[in-house]
PDB file of N, CA and C in Angstrom:
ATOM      1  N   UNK A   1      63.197  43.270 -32.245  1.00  0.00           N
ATOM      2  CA  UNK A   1      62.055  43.597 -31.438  1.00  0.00           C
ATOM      3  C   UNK A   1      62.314  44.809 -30.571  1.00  0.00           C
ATOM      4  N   UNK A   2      61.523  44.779 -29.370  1.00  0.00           N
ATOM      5  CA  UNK A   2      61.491  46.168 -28.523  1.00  0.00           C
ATOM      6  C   UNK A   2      62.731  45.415 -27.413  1.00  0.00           C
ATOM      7  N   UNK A   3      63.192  46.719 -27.108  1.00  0.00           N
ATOM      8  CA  UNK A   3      63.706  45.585 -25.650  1.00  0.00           C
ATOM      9  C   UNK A   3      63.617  47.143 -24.962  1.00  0.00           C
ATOM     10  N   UNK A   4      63.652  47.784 -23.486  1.00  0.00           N
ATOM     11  CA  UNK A   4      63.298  48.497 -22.493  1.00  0.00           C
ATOM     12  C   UNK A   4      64.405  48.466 -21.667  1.00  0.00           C
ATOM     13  N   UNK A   5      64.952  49.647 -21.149  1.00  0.00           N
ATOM     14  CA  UNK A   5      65.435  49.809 -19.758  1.00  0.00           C
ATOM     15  C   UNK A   5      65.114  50.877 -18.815  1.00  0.00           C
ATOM     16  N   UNK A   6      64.869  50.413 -17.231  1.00  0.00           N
ATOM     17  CA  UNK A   6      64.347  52.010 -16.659  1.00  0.00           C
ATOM     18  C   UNK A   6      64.382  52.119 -15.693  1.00  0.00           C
ATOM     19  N   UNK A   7      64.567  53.650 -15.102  1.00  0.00           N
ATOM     20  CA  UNK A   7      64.778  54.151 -13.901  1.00  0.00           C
ATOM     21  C   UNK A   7      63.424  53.820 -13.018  1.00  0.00           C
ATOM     22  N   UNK A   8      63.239  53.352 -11.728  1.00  0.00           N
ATOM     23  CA  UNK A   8      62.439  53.601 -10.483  1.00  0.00           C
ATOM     24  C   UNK A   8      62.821  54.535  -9.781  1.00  0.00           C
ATOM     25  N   UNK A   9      61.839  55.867  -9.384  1.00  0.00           N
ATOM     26  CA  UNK A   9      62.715  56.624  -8.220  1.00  0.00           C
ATOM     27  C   UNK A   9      61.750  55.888  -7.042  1.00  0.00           C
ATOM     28  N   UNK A  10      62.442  56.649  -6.040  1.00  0.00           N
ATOM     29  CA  UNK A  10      61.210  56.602  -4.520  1.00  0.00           C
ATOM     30  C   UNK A  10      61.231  57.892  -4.244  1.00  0.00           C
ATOM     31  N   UNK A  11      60.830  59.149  -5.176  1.00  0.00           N
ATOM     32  CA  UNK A  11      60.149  60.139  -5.145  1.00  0.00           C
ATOM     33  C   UNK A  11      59.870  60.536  -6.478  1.00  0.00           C
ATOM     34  N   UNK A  12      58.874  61.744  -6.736  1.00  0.00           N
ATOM     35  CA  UNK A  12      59.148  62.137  -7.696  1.00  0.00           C
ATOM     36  C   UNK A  12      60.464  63.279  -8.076  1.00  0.00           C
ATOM     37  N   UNK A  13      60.383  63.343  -9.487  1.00  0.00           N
ATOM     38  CA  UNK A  13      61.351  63.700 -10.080  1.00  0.00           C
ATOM     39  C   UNK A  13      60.688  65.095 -10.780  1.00  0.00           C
ATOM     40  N   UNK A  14      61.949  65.941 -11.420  1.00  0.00           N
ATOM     41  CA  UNK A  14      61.386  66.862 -12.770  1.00  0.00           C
ATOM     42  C   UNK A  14      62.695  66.380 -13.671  1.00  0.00           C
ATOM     43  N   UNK A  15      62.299  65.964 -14.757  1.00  0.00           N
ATOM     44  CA  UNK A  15      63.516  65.588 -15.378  1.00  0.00           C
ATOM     45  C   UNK A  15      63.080  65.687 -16.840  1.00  0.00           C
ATOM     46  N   UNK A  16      64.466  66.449 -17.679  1.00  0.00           N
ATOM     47  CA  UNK A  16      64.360  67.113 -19.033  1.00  0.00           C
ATOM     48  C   UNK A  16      65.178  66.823 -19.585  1.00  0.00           C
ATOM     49  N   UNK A  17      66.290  65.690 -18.894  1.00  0.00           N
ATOM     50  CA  UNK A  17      67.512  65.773 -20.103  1.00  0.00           C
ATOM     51  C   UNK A  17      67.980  64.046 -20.017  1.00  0.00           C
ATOM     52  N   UNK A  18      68.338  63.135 -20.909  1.00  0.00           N
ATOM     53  CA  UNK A  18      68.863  62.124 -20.805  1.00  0.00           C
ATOM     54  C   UNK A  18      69.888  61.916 -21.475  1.00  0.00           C
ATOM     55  N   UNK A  19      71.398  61.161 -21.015  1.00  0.00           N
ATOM     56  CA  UNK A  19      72.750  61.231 -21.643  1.00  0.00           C
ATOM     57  C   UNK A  19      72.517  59.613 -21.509  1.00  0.00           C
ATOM     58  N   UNK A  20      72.586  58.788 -22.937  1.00  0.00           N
ATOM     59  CA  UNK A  20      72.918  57.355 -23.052  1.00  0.00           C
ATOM     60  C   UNK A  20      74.138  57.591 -23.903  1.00  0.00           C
ATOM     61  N   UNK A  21      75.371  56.599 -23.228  1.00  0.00           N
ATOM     62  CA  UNK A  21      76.301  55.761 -23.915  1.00  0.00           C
ATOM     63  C   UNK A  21      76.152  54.261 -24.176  1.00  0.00           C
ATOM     64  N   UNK A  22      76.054  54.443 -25.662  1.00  0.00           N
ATOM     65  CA  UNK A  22      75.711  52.803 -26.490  1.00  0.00           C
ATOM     66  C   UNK A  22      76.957  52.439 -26.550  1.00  0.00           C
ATOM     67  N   UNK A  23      76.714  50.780 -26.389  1.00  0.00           N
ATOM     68  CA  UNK A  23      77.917  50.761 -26.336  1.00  0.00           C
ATOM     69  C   UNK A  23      77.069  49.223 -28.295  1.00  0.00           C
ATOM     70  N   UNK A  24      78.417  48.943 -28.923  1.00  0.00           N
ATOM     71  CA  UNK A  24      78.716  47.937 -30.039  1.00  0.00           C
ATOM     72  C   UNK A  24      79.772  47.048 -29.906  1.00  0.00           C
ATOM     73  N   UNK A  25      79.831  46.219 -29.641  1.00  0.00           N
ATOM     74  CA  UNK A  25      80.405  44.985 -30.202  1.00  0.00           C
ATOM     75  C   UNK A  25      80.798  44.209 -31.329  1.00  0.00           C
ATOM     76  N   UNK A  26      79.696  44.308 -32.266  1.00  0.00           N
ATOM     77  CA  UNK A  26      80.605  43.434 -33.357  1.00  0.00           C
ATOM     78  C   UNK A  26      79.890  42.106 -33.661  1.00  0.00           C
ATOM     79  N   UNK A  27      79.521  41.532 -32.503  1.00  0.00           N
ATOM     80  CA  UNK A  27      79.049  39.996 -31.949  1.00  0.00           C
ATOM     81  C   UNK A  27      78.048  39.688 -31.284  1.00  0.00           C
ATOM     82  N   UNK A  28      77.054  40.894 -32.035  1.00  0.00           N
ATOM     83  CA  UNK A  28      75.425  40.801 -31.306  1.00  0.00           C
ATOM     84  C   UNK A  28      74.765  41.545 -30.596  1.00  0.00           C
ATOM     85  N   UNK A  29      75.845  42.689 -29.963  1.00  0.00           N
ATOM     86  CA  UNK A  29      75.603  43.712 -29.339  1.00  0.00           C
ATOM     87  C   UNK A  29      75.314  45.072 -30.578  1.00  0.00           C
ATOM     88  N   UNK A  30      74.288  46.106 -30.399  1.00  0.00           N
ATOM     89  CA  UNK A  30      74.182  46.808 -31.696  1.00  0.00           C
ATOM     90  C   UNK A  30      73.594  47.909 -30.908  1.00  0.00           C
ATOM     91  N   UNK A  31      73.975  49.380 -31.694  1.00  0.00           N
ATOM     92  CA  UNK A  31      73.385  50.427 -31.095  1.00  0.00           C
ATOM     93  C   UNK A  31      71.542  50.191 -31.804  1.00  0.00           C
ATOM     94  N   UNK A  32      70.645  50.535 -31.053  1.00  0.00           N
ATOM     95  CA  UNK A  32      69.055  50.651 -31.227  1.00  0.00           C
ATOM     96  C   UNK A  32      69.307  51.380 -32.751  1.00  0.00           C
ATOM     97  N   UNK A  33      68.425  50.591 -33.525  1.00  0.00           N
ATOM     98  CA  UNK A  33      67.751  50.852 -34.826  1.00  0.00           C
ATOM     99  C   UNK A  33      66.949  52.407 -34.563  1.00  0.00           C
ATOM    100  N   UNK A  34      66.199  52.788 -33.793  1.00  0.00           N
ATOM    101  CA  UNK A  34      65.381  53.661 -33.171  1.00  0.00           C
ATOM    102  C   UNK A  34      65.437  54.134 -31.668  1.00  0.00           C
ATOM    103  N   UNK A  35      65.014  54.773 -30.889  1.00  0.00           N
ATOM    104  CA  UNK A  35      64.520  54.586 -29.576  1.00  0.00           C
ATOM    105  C   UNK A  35      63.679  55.902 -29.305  1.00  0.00           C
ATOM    106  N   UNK A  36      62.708  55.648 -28.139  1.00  0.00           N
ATOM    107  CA  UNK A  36      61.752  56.740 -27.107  1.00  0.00           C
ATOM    108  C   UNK A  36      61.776  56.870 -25.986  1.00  0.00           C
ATOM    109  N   UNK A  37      62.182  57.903 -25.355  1.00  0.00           N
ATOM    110  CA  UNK A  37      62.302  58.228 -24.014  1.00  0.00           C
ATOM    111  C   UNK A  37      60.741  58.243 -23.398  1.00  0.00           C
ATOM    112  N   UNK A  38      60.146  57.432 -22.544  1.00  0.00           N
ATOM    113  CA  UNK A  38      58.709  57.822 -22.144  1.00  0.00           C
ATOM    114  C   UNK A  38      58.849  58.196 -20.760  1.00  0.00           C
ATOM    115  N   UNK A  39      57.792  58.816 -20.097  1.00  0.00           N
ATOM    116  CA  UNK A  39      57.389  58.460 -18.082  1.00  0.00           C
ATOM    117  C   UNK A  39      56.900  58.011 -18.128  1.00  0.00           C
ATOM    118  N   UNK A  40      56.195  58.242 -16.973  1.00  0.00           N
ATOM    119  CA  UNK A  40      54.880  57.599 -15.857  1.00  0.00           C
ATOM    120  C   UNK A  40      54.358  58.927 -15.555  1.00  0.00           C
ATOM    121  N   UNK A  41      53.388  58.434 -16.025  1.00  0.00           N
ATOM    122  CA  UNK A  41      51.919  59.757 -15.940  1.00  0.00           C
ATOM    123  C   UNK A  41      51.567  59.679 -14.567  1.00  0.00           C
ATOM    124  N   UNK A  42      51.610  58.297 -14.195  1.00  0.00           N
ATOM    125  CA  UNK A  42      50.523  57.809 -12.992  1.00  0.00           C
ATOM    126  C   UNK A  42      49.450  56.982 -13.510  1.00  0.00           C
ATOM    127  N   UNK A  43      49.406  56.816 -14.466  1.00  0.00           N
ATOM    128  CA  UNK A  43      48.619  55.643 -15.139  1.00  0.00           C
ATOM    129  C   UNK A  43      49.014  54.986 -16.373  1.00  0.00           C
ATOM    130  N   UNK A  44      50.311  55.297 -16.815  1.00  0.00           N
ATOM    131  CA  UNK A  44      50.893  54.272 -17.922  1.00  0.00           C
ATOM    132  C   UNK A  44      51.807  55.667 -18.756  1.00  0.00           C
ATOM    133  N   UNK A  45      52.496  54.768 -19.588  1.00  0.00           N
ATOM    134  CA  UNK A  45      53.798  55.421 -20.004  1.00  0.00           C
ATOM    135  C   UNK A  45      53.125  56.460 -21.441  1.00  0.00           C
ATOM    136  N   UNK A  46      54.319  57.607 -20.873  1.00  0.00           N
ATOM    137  CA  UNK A  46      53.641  58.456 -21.873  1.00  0.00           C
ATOM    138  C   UNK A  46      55.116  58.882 -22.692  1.00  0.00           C
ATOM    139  N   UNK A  47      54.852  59.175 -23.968  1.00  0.00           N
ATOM    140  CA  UNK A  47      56.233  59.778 -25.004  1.00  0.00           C
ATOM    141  C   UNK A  47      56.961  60.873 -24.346  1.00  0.00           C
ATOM    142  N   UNK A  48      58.135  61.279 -24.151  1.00  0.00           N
ATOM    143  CA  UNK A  48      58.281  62.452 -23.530  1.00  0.00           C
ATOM    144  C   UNK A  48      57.909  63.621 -24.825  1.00  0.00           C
ATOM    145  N   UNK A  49      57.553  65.344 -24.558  1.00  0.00           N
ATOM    146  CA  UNK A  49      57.436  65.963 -26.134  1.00  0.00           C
ATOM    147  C   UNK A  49      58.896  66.887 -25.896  1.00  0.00           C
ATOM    148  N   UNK A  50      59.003  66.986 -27.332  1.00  0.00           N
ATOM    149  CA  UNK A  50      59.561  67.664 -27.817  1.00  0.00           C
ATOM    150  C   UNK A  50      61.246  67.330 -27.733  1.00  0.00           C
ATOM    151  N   UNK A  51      61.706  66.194 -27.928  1.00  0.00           N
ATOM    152  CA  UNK A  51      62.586  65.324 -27.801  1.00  0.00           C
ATOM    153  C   UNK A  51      63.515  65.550 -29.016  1.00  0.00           C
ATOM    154  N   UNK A  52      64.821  66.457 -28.635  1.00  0.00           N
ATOM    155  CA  UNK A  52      65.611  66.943 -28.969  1.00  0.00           C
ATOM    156  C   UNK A  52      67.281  65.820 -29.291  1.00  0.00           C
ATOM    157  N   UNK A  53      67.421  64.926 -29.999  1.00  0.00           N
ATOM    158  CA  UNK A  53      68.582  64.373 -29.753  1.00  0.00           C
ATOM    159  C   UNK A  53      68.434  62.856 -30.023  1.00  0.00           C
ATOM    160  N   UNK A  54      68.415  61.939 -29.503  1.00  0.00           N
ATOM    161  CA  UNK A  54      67.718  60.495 -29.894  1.00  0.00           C
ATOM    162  C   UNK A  54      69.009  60.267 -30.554  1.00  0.00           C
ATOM    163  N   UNK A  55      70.376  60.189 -30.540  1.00  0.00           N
ATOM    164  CA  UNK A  55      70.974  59.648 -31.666  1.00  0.00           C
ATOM    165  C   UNK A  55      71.522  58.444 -31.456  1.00  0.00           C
ATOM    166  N   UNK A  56      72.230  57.703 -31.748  1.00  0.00           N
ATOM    167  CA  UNK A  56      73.036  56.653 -31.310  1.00  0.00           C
ATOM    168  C   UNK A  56      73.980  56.325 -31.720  1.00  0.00           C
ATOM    169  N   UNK A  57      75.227  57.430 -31.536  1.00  0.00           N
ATOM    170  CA  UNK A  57      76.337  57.269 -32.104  1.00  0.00           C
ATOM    171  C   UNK A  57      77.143  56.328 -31.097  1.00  0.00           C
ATOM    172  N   UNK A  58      78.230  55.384 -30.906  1.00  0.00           N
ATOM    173  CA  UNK A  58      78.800  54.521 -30.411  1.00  0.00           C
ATOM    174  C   UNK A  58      80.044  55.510 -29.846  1.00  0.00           C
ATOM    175  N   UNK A  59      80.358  54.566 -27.917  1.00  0.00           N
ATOM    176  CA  UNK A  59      81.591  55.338 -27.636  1.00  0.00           C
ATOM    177  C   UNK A  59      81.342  56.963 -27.158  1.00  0.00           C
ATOM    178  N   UNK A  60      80.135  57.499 -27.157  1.00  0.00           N
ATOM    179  CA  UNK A  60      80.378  58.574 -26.267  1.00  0.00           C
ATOM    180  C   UNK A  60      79.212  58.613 -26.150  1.00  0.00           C
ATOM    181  N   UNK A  61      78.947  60.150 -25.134  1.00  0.00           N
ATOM    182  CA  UNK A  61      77.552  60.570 -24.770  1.00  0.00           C
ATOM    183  C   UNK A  61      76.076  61.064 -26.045  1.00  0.00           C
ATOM    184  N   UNK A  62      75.080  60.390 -25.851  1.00  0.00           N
ATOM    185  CA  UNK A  62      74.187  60.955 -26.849  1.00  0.00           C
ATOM    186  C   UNK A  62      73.274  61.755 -25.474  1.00  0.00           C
ATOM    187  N   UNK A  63      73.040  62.888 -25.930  1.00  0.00           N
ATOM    188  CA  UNK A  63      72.102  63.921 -25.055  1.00  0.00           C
ATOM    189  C   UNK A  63      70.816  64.248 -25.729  1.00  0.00           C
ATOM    190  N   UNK A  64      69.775  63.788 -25.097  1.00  0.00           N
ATOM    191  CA  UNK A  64      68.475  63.760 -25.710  1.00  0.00           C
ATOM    192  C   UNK A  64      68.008  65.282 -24.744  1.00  0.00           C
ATOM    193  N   UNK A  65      67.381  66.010 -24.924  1.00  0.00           N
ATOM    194  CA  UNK A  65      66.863  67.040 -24.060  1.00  0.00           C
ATOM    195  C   UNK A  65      65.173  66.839 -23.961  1.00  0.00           C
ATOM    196  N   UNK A  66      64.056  67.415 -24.037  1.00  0.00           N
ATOM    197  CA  UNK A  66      62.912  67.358 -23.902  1.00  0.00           C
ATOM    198  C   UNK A  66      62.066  68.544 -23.190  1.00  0.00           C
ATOM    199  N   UNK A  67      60.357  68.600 -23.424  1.00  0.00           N
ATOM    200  CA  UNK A  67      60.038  69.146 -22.345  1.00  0.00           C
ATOM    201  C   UNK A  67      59.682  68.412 -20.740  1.00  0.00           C
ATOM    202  N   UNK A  68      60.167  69.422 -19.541  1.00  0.00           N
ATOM    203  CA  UNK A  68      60.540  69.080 -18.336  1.00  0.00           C
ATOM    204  C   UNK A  68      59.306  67.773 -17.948  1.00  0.00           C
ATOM    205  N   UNK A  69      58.957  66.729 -17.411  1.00  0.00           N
ATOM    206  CA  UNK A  69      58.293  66.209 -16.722  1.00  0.00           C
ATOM    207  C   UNK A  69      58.309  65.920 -15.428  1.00  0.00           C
ATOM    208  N   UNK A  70      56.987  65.667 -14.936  1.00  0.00           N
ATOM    209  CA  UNK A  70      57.698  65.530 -13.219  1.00  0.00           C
ATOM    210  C   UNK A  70      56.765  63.765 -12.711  1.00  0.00           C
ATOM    211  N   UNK A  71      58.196  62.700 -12.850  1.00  0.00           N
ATOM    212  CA  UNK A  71      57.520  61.407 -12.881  1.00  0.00           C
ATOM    213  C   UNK A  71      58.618  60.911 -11.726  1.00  0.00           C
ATOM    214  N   UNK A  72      57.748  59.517 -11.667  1.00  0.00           N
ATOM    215  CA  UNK A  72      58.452  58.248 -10.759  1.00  0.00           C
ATOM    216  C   UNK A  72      59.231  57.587 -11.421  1.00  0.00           C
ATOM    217  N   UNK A  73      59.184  57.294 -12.515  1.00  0.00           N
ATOM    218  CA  UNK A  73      59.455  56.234 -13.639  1.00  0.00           C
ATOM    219  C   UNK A  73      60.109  56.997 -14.927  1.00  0.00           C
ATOM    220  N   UNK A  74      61.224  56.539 -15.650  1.00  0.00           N
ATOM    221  CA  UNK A  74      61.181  56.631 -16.569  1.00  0.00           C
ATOM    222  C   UNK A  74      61.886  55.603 -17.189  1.00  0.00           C
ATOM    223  N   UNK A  75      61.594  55.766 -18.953  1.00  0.00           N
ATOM    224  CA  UNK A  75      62.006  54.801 -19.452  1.00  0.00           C
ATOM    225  C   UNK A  75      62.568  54.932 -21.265  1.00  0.00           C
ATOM    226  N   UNK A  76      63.564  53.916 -21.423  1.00  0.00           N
ATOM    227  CA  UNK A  76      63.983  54.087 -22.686  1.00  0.00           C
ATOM    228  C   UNK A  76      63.348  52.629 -23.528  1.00  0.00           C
ATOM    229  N   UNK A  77      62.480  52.974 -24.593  1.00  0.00           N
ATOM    230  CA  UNK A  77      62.383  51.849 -25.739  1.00  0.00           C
ATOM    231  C   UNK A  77      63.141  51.841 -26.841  1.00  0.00           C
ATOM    232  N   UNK A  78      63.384  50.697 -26.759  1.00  0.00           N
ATOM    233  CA  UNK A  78      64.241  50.936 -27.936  1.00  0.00           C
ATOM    234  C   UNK A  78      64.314  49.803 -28.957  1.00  0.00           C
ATOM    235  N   UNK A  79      63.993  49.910 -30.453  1.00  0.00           N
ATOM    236  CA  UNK A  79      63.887  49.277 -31.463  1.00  0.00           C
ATOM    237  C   UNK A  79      64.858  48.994 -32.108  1.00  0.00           C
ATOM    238  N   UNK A  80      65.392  47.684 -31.954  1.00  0.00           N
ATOM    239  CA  UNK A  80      66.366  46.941 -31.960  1.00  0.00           C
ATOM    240  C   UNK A  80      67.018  46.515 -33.566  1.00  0.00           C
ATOM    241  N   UNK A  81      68.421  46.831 -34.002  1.00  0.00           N
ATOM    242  CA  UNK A  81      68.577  46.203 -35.350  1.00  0.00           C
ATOM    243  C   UNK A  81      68.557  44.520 -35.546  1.00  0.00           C
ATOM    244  N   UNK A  82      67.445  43.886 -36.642  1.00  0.00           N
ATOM    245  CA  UNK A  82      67.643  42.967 -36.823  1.00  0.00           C
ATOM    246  C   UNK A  82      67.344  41.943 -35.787  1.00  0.00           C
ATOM    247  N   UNK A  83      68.692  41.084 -35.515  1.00  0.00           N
ATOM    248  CA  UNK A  83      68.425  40.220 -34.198  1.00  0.00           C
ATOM    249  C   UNK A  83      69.174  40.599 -32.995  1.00  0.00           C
ATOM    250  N   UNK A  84      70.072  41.646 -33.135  1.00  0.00           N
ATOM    251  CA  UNK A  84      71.411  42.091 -32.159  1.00  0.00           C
ATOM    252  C   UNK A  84      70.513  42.508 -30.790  1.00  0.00           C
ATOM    253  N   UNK A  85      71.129  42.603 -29.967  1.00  0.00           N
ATOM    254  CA  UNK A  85      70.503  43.004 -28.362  1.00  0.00           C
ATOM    255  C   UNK A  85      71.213  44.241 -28.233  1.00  0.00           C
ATOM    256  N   UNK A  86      70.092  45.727 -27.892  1.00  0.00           N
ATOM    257  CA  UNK A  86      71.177  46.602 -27.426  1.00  0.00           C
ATOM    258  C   UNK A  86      71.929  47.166 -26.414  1.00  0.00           C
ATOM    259  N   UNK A  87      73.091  47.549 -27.108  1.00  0.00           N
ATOM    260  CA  UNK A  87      73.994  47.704 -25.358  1.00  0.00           C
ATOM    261  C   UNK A  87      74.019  49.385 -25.126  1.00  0.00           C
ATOM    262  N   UNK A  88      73.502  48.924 -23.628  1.00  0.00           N
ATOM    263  CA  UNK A  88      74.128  50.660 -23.198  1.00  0.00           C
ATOM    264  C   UNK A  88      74.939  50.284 -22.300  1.00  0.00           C
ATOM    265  N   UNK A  89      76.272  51.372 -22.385  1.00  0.00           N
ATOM    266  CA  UNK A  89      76.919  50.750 -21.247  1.00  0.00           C
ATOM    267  C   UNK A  89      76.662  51.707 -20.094  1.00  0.00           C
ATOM    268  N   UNK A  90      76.189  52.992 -20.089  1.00  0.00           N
ATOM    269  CA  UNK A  90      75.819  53.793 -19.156  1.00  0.00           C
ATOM    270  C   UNK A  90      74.532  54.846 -19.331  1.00  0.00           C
ATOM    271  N   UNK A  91      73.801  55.226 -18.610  1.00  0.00           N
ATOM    272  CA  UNK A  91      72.722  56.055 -18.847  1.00  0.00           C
ATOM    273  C   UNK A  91      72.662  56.727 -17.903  1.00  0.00           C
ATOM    274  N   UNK A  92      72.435  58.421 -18.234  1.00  0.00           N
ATOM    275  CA  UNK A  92      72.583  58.919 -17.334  1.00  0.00           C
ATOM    276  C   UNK A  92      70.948  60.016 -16.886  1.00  0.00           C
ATOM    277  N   UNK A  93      70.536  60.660 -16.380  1.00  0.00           N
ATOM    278  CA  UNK A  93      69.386  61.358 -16.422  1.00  0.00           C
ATOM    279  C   UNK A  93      69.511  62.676 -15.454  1.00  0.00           C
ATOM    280  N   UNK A  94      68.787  63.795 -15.682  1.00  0.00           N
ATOM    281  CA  UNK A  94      69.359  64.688 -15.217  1.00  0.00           C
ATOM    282  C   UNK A  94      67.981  65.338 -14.438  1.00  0.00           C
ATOM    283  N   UNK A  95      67.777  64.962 -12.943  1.00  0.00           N
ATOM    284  CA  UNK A  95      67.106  65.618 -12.737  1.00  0.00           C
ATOM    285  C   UNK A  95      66.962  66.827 -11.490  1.00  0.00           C
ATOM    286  N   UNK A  96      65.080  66.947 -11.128  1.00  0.00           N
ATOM    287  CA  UNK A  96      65.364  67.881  -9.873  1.00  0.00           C
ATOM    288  C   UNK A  96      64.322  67.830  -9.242  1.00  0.00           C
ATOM    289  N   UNK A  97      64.526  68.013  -8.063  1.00  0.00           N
ATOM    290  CA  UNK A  97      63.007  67.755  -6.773  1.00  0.00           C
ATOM    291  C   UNK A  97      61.967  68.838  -6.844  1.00  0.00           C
TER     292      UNK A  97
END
């Protein structure tokens, strides 16, 4: 299925770049089958465009880039292999006021 994780700021943001480390296990833990970086428009989540990167290699940084948005919220979906749950063990986001 889908499963979601995501940033709240308490301001806005401009933010264009996201670094996830997946992490695998072996034992249920699985890097995302798929995933989408979205925001917050201000009225519901939008795709980020032009989304450069998306990979999910295990054990190091994946760097997604994009064009810049300027949100409260953002968020990663991500389409899950099979029945496994996915792991990130760190996420990072790169932004600016």
């Amino acid at each position: 299925g889908t499963q979601w994780v995501q940033y709240d700021f308490d301001q806005e943001y401009t933010i264009s770049q996201t670094d996830v480390y997946w992490f695998k296990d072996g034992a249920g833990i699985d890097v995302p089958k798929s995933y989408k970086i979205k925001y917050w428009n201000g009225q519901g989540w939008s795709n980020v465009k032009q989304a450069k990167g998306l990979d999910t290699a295990v054990d190091q940084y994946n760097t997604t880039t994009f064009t810049p948005v300027k949100t409260t919220k953002i968020r990663i979906e991500m389409v899950s292999k099979g029945s496994a749950s996915t792991g990130i063990l760190e996420w990072k986001v790169a932004a600016n006021q």
